[in-house]
Protein backbone atom coordinates (compact mmCIF):
# COMPACT_ATOMS: atom_id res chain seq x y z
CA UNK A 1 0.00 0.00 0.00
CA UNK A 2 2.67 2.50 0.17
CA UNK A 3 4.39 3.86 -3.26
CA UNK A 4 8.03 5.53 -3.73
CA UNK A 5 7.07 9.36 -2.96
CA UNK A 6 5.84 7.89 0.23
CA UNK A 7 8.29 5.50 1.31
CA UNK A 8 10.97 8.48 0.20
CA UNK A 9 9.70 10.74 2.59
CA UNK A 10 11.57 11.70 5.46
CA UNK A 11 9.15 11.86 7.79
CA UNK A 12 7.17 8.93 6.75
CA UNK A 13 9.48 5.97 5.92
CA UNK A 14 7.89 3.66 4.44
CA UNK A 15 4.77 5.13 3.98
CA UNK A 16 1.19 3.91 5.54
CA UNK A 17 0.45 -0.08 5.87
CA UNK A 18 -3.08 -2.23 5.90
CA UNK A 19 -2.39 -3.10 9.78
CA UNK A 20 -2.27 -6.91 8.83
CA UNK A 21 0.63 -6.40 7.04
CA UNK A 22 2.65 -5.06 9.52
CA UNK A 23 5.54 -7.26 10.71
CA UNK A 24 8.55 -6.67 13.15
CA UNK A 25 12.10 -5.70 11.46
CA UNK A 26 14.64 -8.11 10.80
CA UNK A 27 17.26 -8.77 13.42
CA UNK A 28 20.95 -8.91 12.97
CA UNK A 29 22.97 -11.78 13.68
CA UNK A 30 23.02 -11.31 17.59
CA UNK A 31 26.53 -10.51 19.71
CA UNK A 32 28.48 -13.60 20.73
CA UNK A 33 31.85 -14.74 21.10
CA UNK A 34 32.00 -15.60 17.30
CA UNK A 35 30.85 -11.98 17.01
CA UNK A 36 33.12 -10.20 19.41
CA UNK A 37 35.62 -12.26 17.23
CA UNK A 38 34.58 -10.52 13.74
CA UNK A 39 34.62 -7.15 15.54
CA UNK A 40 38.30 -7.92 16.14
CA UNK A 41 39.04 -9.12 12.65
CA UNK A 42 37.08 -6.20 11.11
CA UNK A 43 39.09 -3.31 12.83
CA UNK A 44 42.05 -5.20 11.82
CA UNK A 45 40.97 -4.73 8.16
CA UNK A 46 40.41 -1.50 8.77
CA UNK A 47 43.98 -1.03 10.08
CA UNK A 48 42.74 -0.05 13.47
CA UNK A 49 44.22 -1.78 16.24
CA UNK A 50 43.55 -1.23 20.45
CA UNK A 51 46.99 0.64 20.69
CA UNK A 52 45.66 3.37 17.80
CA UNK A 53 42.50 4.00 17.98
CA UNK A 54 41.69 7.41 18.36
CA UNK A 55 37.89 6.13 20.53
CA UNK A 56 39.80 3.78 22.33
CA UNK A 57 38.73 4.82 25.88
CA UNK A 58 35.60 6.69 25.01
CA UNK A 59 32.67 4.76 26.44
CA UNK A 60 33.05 7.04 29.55
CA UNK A 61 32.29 9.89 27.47
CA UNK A 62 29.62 11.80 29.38
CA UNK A 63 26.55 11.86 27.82
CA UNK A 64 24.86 14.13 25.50
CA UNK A 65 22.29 16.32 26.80
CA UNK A 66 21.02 20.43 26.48
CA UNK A 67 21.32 22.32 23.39
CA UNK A 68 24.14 19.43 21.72
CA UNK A 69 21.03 16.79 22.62
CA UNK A 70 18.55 18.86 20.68
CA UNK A 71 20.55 19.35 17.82
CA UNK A 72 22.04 15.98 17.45
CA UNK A 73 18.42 13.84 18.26
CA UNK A 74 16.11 16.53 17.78
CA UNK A 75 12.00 15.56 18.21
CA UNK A 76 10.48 15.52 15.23
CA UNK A 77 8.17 18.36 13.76
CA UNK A 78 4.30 16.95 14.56
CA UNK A 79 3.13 19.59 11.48
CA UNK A 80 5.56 17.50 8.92
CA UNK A 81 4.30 14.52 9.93
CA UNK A 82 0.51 15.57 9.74
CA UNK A 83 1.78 17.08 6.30
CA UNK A 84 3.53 13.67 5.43
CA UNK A 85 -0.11 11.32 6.75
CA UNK A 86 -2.03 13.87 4.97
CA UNK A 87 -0.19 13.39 1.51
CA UNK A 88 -0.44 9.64 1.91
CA UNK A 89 -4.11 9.35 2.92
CA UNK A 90 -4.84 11.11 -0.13
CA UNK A 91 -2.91 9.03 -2.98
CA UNK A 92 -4.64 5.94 -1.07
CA UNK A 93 -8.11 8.10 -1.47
CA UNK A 94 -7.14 8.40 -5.40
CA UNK A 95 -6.22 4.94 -5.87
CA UNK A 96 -9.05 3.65 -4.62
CA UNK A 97 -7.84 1.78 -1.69
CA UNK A 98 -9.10 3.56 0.55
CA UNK A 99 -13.40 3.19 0.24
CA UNK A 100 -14.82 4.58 3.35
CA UNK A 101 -15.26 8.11 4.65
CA UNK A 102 -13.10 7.34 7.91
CA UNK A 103 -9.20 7.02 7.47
CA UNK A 104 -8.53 4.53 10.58
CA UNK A 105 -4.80 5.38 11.79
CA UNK A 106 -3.51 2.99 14.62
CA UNK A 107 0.13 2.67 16.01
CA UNK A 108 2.11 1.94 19.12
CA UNK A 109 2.69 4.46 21.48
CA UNK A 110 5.53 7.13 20.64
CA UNK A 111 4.67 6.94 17.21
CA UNK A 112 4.02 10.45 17.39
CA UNK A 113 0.75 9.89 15.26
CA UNK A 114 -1.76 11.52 17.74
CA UNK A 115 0.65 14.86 18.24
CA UNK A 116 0.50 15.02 14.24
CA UNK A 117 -3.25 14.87 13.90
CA UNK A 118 -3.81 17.88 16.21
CA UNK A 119 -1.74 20.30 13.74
CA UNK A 120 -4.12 18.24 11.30
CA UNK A 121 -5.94 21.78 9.29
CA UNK A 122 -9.26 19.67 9.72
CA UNK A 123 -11.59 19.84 12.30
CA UNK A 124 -10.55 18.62 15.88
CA UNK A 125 -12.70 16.67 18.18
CA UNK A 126 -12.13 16.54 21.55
CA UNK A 127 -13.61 14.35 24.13
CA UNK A 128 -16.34 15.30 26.85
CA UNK A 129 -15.61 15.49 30.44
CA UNK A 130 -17.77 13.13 31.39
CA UNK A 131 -16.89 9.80 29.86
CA UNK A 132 -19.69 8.04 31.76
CA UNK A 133 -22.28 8.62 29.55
CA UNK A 134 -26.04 6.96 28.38
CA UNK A 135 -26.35 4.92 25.43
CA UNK A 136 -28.89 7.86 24.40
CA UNK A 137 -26.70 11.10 26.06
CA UNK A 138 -23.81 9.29 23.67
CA UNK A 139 -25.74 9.31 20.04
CA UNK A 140 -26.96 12.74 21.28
CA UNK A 141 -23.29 14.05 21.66
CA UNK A 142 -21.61 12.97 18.33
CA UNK A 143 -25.19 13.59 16.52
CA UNK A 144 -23.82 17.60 17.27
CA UNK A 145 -19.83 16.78 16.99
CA UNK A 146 -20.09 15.22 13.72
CA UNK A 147 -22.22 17.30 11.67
CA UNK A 148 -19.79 20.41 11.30
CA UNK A 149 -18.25 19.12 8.54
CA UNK A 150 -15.14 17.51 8.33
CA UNK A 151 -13.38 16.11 11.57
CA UNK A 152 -9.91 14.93 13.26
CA UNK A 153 -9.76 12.54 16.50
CA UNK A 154 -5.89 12.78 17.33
CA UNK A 155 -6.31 9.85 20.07
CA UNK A 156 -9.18 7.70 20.55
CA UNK A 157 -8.03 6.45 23.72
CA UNK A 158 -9.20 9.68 25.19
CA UNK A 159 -12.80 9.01 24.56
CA UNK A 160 -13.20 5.90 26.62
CA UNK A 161 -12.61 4.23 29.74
CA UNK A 162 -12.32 0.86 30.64
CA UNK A 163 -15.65 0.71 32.83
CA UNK A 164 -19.23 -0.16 32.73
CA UNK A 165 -20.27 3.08 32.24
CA UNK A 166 -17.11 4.49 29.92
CA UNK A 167 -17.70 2.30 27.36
CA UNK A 168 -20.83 3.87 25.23
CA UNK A 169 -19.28 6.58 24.02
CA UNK A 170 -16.76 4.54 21.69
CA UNK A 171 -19.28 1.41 20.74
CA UNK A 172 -21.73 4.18 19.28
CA UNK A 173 -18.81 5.89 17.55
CA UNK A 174 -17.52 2.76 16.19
CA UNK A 175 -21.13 1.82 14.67
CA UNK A 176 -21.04 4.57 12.93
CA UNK A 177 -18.28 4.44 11.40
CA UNK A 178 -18.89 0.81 10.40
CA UNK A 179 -21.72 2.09 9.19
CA UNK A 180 -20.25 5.06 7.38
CA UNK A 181 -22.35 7.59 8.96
CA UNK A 182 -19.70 9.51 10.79
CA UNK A 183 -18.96 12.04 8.01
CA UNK A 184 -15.70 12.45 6.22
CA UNK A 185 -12.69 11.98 9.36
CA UNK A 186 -9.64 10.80 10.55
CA UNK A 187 -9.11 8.67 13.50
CA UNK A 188 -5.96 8.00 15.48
CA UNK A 189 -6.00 4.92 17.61
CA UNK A 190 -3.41 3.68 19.76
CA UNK A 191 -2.53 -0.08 19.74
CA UNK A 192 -3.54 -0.95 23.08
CA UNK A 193 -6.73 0.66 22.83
CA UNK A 194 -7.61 -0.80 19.40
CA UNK A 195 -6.95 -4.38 20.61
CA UNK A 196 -9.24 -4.23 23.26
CA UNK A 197 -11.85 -2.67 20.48
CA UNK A 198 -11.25 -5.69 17.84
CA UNK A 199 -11.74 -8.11 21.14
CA UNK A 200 -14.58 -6.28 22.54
CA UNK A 201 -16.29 -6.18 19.03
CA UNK A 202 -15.16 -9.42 17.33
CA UNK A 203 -18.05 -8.53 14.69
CA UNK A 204 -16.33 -4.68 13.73
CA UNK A 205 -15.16 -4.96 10.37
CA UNK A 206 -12.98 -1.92 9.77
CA UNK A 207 -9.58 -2.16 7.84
CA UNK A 208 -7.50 0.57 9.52
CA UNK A 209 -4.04 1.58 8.36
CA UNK A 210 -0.46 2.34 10.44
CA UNK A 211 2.70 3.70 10.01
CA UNK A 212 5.65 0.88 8.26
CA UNK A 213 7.95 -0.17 10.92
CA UNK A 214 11.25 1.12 10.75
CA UNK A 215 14.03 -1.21 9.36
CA UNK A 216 17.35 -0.43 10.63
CA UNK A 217 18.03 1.16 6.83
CA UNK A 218 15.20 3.77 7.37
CA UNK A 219 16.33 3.96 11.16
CA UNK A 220 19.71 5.56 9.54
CA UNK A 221 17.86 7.73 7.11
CA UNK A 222 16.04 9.20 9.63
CA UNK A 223 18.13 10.03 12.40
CA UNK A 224 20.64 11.26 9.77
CA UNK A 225 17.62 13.54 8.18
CA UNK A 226 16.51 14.94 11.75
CA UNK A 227 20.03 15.63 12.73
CA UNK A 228 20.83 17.75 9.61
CA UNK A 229 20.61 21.40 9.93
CA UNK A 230 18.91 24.01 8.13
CA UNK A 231 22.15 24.46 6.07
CA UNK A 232 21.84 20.49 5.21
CA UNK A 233 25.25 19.57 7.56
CA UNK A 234 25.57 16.33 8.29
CA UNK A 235 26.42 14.86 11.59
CA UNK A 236 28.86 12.06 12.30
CA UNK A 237 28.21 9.49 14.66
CA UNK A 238 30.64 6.54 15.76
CA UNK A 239 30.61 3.92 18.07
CA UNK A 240 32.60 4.31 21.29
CA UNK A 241 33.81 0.96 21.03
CA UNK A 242 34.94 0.14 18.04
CA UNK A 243 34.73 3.40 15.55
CA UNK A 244 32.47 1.98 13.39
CA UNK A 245 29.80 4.83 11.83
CA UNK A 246 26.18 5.51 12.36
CA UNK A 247 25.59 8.22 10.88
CA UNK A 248 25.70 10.42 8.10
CA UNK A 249 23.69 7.97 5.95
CA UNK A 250 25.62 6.43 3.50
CA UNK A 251 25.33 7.16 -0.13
CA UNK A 252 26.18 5.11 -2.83
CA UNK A 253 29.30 2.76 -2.54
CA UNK A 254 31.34 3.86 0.68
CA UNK A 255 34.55 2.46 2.03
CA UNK A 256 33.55 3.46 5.19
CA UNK A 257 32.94 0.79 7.87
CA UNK A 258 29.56 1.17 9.43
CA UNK A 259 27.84 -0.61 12.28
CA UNK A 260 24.92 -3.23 12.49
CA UNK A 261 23.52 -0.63 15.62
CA UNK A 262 20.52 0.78 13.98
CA UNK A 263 19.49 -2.53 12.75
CA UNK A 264 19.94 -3.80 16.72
CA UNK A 265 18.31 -1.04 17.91
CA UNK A 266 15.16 -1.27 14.80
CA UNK A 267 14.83 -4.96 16.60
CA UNK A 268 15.35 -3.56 20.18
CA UNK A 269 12.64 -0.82 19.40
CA UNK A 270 10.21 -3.68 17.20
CA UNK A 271 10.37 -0.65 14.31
CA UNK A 272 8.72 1.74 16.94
CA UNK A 273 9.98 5.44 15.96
CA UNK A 274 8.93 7.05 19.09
CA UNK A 275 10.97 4.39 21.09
CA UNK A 276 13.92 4.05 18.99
CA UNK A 277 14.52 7.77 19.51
CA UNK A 278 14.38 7.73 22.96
CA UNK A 279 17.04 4.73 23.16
CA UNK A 280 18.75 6.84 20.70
CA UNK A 281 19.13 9.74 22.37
CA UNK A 282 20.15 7.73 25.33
CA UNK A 283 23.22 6.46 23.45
CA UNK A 284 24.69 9.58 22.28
CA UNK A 285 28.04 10.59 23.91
CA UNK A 286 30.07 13.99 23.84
CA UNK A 287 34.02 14.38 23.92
CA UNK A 288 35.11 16.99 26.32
CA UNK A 289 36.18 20.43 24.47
CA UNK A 290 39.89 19.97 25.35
CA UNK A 291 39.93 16.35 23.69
CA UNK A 292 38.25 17.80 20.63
CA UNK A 293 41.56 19.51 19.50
CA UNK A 294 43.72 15.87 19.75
CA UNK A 295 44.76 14.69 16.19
CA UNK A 296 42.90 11.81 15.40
CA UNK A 297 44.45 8.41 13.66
CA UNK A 298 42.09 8.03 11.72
CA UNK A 299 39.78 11.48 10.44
CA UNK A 300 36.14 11.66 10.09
CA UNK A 301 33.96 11.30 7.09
CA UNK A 302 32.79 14.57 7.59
CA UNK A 303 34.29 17.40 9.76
CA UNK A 304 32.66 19.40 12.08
CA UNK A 305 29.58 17.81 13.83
CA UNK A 306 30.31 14.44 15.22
CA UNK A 307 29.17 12.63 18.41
CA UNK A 308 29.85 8.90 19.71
CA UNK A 309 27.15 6.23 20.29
CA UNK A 310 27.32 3.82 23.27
CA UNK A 311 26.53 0.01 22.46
CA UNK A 312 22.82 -1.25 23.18
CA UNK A 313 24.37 -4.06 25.22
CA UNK A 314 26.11 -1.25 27.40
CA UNK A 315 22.91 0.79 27.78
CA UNK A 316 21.07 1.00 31.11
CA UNK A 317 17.59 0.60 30.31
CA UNK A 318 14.61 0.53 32.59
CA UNK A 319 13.64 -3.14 33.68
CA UNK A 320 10.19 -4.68 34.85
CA UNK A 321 9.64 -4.24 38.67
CA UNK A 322 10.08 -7.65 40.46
CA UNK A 323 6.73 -8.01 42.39
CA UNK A 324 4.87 -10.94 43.35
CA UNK A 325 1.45 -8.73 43.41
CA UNK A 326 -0.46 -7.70 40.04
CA UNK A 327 -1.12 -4.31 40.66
CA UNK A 328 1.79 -3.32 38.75
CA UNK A 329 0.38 -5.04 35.91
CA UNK A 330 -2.84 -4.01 36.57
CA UNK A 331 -1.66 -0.51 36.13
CA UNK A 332 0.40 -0.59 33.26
CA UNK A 333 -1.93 -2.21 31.12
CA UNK A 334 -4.47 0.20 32.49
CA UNK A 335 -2.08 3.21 31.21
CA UNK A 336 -1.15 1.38 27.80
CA UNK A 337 -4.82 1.06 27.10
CA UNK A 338 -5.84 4.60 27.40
CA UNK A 339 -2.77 6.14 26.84
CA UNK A 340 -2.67 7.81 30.31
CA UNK A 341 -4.61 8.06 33.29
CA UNK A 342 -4.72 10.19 36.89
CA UNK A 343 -5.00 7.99 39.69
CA UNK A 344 -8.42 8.55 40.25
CA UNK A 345 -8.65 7.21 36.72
CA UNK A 346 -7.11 4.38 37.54
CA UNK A 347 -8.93 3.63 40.77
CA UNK A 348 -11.85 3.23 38.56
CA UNK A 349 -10.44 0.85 35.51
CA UNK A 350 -8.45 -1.37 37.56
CA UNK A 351 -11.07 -1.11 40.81
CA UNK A 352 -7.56 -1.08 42.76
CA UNK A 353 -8.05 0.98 46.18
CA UNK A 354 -6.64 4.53 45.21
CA UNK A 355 -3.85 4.23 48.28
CA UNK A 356 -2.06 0.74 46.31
CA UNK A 357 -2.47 2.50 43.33
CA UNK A 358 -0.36 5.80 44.52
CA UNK A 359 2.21 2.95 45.64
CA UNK A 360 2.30 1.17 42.77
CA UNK A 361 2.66 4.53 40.90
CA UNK A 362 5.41 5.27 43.39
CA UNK A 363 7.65 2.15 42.23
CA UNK A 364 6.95 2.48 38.53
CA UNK A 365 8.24 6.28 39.18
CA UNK A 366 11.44 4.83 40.84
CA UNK A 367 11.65 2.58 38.15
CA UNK A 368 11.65 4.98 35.35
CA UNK A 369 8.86 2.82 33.88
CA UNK A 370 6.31 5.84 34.10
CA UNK A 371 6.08 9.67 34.35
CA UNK A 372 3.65 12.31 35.29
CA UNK A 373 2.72 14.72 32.48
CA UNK A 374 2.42 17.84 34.09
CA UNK A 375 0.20 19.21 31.53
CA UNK A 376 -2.56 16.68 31.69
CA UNK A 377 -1.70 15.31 35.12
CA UNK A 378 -1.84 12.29 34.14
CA UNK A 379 0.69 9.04 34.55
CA UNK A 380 1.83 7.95 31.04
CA UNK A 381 4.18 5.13 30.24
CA UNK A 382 8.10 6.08 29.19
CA UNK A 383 9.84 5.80 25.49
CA UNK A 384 12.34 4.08 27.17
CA UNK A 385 10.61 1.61 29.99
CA UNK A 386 8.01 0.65 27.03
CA UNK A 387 10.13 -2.46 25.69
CA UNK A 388 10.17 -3.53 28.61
CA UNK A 389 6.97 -2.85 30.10
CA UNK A 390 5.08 -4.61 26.99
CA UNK A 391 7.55 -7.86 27.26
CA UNK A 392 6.30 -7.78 31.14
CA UNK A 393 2.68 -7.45 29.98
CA UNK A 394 2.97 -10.43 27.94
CA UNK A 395 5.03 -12.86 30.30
CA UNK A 396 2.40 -12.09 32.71
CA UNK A 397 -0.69 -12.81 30.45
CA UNK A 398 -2.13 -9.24 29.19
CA UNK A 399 -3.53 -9.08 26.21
CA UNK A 400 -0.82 -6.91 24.06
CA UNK A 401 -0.95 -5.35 21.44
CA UNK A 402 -0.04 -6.60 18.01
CA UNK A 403 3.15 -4.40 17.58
């Protein structure tokens, strides 16, 4: 479904996917002693031994962060990416593949979907603030949101909660869409919340669409695209272990030595953008100012802009909290489904007293597994605990979702 304007864009690698065609990236050939061996041989090809190497003590590089952080790893622009779904939602509209009057968008979290519908230029809808609502009170509502013409829903999640009485809101929304009597929209759905939909209503036939995974290939593309300046400058990014490159992207036929890392951390990430980023911008090391001026053995590809990049196996990453309780999973899946919740919020979808849930909140926290948005004031699962938060999920039973 996607086409080569599409898949060329920088902001939308790959282009838009039927959601049963989405698949998890390839993984390299995983780190061993055999591997460890060929790193050895390789920077002997190279002509870089241990006693040369101009990176040979640099993973305790302190780590990128402030202004260097920003311009390195920037986040990417929401309006380009609205810009970028916009473009491909219409080619599928002019093709023909795309038959109803709703566009159906659903991704993992971090995808960054739901921030790039709200600079949508259509219509937004926001949800009530009373999700409790009447079979009757619920038609009543989107009878007057839907008929000013046509309409953006940046997150779905926010129109629902997991509870007896959260739940009309959504399954009258959904039949009219199935129904296509919802008007001319777009829809963005996270993951979590559309599995519990297709499960909920095993009889809702809707073909919705989501964003390619990221290969380790694209992975490069992008990171080198966001990290170029206005004046196109590239930057260069090498492994503090071994040398190898990152980034720039390379072009053509290159004697340059690059490393399998964005392919590792495509696999790490399971093609997730959002989450990829975040590990990303973990990695990223700085050399002190005075070490900047030593000659190097070996010079870079490109001068100027060049940071180092820590090995995924070296990388502190939050872990699942060892518990022999459920409320931990009870909340996470709880946040994962809609996206984010306040603890009153979660009092009511989990029906865990509201002191066990401040506790549990209190160990995620510590964890680095979840964070309060200020804004909303609501807990949200991280970027970087999310790998391992959704492998927790599904060890412990959860329904997951399908990315």
């Amino acid at each position: 479904m996607t086409n080569e304007t599409a898949q060329d864009h920088p902001y939308l690698p790959g282009g838009l996917i039927l959601l049963d065609q989405w698949k998890t990236p390839e993984t390299s050939v995983r780190k061993s002693v055999r591997g460890a061996l060929n790193d050895i041989v390789m920077q002997l090809r190279v002509g870089v031994s241990p006693e040369e190497q101009a990176f040979q003590s640099l993973d305790d590089l302190p780590v990128l962060a402030g202004e260097k952080l920003r311009a390195f790893a920037p986040e990417p622009d929401p309006g380009l990416l609205a810009t970028a779904l916009n473009e491909q939602l219409c080619q599928l509209q002019q093709a023909g593949t795309q038959r109803r009057n709703v566009s159906l968008l659903v991704a993992p979290p971090f995808s960054g979907v739901a921030e790039a519908l709200r600079h949508s230029q259509r219509r937004k809808l926001t949800p009530p603030d009373n999700l409790f609502m009447t079979e009757q009170d619920a038609a009543a509502w989107w009878n007057e949101q839907l008929a000013g013409g046509d309409w953006v829903v940046p997150e779905l999640a926010d129109f629902w909660l997991r509870h007896q009485s959260g739940l009309n809101l959504l399954r009258e929304f959904f039949a009219r869409i199935a129904l296509d009597k919802a008007g001319n929209g777009v829809v963005g759905c996270s993951s979590w919340c559309w599995q519990f939909w297709v499960q909920y209503l095993p009889e809702l036939s809707l073909v919705p669409y989501t964003l390619a995974p990221l290969t380790g290939e694209q992975m490069t593309r992008w990171f080198d695209y966001l990290a170029s300046d206005r004046e196109g400058h590239k930057v260069a990014a090498r492994m503090t272990h071994d040398g190898l490159y990152v980034l720039p992207a390379p072009e053509g036929k290159t004697t340059v030595k690059y490393s399998s890392f964005t392919q590792d951390l495509a696999t790490l990430a399971r093609g997730n953008r959002g989450v990829a980023l975040a590990i990303w911008q973990r990695t990223l090391r700085a050399r002190p100012e005075k070490d900047g001026e030593q000659e190097e053995k070996e010079p870079a590809i490109i001068a100027g802009r060049q940071c180092w990049v820590v090995a995924l196996d070296q990388l502190s990453l939050p872990s699942a909290p060892h518990s022999v309780g459920r409320q931990p999973g009870h909340v996470l899946h709880a946040l994962l489904l809609h996206g984010g919740l306040t603890t009153e919020q979660l009092h009511l979808v989990t029906s865990l007293p509201e002191q066990e849930v401040c506790l549990t909140l209190a160990k995620l926290l510590r964890a680095d597994l979840v964070n309060l948005n200020q804004a909303s004031g609501t807990y949200e699962v991280t970027p970087l605990g999310y790998p391992a938060v959704r492998k927790h999920l599904q060890d412990c039973g959860y329904p997951v979702d399908g990315f």
